[in-house]
C-alpha atoms as a PDB file:
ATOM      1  CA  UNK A   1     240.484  38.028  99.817  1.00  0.00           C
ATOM      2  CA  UNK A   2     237.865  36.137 101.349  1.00  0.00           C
ATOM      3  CA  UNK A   3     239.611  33.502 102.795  1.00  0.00           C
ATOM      4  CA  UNK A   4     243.079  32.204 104.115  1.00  0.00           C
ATOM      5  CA  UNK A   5     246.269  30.691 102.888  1.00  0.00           C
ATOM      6  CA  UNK A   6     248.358  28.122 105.019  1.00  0.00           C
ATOM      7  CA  UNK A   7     251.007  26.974 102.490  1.00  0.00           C
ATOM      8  CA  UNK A   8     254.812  26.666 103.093  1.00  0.00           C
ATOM      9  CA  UNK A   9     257.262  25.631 100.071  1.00  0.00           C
ATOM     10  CA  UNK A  10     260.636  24.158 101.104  1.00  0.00           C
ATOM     11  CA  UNK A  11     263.443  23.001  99.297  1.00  0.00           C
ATOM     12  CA  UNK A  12     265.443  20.654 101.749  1.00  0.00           C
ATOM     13  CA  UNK A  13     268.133  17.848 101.982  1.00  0.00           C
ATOM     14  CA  UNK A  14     266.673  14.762 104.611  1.00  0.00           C
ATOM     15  CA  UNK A  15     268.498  15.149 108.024  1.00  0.00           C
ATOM     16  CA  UNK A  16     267.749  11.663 108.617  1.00  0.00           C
ATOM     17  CA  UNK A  17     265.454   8.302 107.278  1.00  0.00           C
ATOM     18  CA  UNK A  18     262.061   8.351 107.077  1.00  0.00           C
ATOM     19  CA  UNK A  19     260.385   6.736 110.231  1.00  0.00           C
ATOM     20  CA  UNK A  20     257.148   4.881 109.742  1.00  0.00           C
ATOM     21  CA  UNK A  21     254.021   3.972 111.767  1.00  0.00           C
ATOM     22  CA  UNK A  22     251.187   1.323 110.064  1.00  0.00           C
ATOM     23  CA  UNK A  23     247.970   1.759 111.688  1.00  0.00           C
ATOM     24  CA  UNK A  24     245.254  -0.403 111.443  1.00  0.00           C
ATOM     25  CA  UNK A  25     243.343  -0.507 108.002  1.00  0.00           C
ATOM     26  CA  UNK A  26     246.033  -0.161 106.214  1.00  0.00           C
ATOM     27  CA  UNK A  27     247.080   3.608 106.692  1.00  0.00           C
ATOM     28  CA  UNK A  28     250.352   5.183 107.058  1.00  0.00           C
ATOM     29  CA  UNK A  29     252.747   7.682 108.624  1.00  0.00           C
ATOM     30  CA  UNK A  30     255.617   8.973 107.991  1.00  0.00           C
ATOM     31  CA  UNK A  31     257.973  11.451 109.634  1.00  0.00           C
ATOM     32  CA  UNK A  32     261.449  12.564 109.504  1.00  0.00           C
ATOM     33  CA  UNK A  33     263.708  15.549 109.674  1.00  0.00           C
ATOM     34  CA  UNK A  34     264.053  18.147 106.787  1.00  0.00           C
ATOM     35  CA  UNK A  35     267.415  20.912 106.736  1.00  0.00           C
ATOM     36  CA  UNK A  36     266.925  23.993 105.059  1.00  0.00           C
ATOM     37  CA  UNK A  37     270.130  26.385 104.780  1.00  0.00           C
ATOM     38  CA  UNK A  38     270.880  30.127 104.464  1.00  0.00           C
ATOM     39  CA  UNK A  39     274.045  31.113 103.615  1.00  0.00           C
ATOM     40  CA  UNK A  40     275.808  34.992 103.602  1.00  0.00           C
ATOM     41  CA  UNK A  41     278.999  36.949 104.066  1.00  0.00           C
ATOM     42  CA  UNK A  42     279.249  39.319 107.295  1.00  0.00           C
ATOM     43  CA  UNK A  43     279.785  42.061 105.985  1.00  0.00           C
ATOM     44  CA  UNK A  44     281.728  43.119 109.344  1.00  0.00           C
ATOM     45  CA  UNK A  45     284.083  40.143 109.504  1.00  0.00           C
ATOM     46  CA  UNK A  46     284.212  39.082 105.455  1.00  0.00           C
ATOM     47  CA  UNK A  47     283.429  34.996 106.600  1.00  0.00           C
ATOM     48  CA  UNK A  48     280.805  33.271 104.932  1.00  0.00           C
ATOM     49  CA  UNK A  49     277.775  32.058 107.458  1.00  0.00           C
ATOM     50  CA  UNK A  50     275.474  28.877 106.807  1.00  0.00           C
ATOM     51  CA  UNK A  51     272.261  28.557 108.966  1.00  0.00           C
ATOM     52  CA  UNK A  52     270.534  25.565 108.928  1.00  0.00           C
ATOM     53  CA  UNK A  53     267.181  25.503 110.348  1.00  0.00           C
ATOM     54  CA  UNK A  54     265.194  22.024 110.598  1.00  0.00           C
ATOM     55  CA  UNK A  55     261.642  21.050 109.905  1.00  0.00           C
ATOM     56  CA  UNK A  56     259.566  18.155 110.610  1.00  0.00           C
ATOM     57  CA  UNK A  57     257.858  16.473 107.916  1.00  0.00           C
ATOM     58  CA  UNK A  58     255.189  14.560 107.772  1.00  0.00           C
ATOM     59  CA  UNK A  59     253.729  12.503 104.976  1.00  0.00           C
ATOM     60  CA  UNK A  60     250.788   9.809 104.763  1.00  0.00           C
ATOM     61  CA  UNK A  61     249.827   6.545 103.529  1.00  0.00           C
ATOM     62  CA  UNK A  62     251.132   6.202  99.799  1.00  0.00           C
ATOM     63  CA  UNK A  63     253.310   8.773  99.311  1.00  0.00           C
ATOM     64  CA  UNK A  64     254.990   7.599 103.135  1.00  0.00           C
ATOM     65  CA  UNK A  65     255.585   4.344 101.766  1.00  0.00           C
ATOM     66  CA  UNK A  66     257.086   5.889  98.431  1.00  0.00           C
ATOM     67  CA  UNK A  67     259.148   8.225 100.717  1.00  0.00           C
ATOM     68  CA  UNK A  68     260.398   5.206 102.874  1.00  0.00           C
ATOM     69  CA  UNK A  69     261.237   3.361  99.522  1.00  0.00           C
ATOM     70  CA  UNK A  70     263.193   5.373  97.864  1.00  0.00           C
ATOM     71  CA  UNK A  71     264.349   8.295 100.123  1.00  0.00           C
ATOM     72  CA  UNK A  72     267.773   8.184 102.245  1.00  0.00           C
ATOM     73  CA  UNK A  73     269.244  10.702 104.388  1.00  0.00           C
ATOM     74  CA  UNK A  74     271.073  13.210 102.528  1.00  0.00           C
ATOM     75  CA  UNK A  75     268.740  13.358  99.634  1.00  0.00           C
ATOM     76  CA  UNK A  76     267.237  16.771  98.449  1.00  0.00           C
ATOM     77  CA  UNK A  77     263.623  17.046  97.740  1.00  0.00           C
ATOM     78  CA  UNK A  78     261.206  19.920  97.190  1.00  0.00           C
ATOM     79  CA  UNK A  79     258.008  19.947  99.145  1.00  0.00           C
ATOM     80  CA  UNK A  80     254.689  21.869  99.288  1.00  0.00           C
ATOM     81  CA  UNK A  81     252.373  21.593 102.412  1.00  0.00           C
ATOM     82  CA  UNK A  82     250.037  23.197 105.320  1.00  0.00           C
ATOM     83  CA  UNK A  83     252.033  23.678 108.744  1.00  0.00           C
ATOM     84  CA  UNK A  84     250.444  22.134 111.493  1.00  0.00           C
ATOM     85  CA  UNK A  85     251.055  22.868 115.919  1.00  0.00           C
ATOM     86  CA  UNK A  86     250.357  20.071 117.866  1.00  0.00           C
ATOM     87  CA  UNK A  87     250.161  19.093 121.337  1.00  0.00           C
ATOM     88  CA  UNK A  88     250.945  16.219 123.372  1.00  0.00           C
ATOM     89  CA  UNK A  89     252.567  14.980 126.735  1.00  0.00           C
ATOM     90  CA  UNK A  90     255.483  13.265 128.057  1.00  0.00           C
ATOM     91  CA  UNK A  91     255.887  12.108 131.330  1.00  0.00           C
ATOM     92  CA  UNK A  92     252.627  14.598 132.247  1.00  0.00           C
ATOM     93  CA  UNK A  93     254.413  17.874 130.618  1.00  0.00           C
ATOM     94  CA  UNK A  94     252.627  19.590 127.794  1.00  0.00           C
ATOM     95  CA  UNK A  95     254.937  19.431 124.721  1.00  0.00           C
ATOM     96  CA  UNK A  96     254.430  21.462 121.556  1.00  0.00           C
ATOM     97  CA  UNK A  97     255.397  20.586 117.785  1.00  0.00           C
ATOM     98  CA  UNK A  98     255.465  22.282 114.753  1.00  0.00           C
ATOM     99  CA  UNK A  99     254.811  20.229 111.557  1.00  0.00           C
ATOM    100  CA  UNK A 100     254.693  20.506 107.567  1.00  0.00           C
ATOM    101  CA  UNK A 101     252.022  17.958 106.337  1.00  0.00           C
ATOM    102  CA  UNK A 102     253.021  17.193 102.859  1.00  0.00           C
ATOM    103  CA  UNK A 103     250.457  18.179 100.178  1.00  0.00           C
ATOM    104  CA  UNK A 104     252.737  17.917  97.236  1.00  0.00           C
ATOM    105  CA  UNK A 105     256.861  16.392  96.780  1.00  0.00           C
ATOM    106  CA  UNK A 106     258.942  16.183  93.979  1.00  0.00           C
ATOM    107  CA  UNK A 107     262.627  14.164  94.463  1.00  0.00           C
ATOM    108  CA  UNK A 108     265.267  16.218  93.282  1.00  0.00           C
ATOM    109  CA  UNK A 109     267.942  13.737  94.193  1.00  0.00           C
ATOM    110  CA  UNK A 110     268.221   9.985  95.697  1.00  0.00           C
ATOM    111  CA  UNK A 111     271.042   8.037  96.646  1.00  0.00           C
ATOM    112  CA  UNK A 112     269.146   4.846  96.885  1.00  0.00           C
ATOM    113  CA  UNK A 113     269.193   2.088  93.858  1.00  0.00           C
ATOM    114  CA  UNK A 114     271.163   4.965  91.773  1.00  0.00           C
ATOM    115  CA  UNK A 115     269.570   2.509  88.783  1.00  0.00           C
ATOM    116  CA  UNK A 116     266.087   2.572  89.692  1.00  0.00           C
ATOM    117  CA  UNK A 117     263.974   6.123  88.530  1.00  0.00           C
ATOM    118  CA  UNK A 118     261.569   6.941  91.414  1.00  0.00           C
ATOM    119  CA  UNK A 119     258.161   6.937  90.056  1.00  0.00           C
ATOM    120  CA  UNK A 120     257.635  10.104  92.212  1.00  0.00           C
ATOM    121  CA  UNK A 121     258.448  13.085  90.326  1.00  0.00           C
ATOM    122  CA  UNK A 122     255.356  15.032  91.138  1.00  0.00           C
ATOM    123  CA  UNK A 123     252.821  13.437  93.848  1.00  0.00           C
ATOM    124  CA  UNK A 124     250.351  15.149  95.427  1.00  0.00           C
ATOM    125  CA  UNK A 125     247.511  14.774  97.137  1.00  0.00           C
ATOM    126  CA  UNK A 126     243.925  16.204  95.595  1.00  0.00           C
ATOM    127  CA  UNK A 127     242.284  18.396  98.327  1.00  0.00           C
ATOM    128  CA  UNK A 128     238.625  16.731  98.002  1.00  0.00           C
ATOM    129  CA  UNK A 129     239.908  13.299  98.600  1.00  0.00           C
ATOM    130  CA  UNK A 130     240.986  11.214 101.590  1.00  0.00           C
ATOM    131  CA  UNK A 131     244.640  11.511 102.851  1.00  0.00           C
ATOM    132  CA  UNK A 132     244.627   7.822 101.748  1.00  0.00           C
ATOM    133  CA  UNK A 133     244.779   8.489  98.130  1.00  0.00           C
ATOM    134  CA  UNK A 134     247.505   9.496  95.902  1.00  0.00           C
ATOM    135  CA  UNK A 135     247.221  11.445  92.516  1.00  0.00           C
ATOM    136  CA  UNK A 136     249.486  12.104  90.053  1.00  0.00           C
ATOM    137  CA  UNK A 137     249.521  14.806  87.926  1.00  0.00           C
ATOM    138  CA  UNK A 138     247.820  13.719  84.389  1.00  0.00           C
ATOM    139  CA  UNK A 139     249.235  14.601  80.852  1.00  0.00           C
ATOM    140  CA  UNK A 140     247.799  17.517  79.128  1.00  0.00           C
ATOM    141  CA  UNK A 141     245.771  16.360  75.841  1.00  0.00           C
ATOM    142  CA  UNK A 142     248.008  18.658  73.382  1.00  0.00           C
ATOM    143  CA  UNK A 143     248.282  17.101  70.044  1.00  0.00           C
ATOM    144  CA  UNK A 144     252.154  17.267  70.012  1.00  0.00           C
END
């Protein structure tokens, strides 16, 4: 294999809303908190034993604003993306982060305007365009 993969699938429930940032021109940011859980018996003691681990999401422009529309914290949602370390500093102490930029979501459930279908069932964004566009996936041209 001549090159390398940096892909992470995750099938979460929102720890909290989704927190945006507008910049300038029109872009967009959004961030918030993603719980994944593992559950098993120990075997020593018979109890059952949930882990939750969190992630921090990020998603951009379009698909942020979809996200902040029609996502609420509880909801469950599958998502494909790269994971990203970054660094910055607070109060003059280096800080590290770990992040999953979104390449791909699909809403499993949402709790907000239970009458109202998210138009997001499968958004993605194509690799050789700009973070600022959004494309859905297109029908297949079978005859039936």
């Amino acid at each position: 294999m001549a090159g390398t993969v940096n892909k992470v699938i995750l099938v979460g429930h929102l720890g909290d809303e989704v927190k945006m940032h507008y910049f300038d021109g029109g872009n967009a940011i959004g961030r918030f908190p993603l719980a994944t859980n593992e559950t098993y018996t120990n075997r020593q003691t018979g109890e059952r034993v949930t882990n939750t681990d969190w992630h921090n999401i990020v998603v951009r422009n379009k698909l942020a604003e979809i996200c902040e529309k029609y996502l609420t914290k509880g909801d469950r949602v599958y998502i494909e993306g790269r994971i990203k370390n970054r660094q910055y500093e607070v109060d003059g102490q280096k800080r590290y982060t770990t992040e999953i930029h979104v390449q791909e979501m699909t809403f499993l459930t949402t709790k907000k305007d239970p009458n109202a279908v998210p138009p997001v069932t499968n958004q993605s964004i194509a690799p050789n365009e700009p973070s600022s566009t959004v494309q859905k996936d297109e029908d297949d041209d079978l005859p039936f």
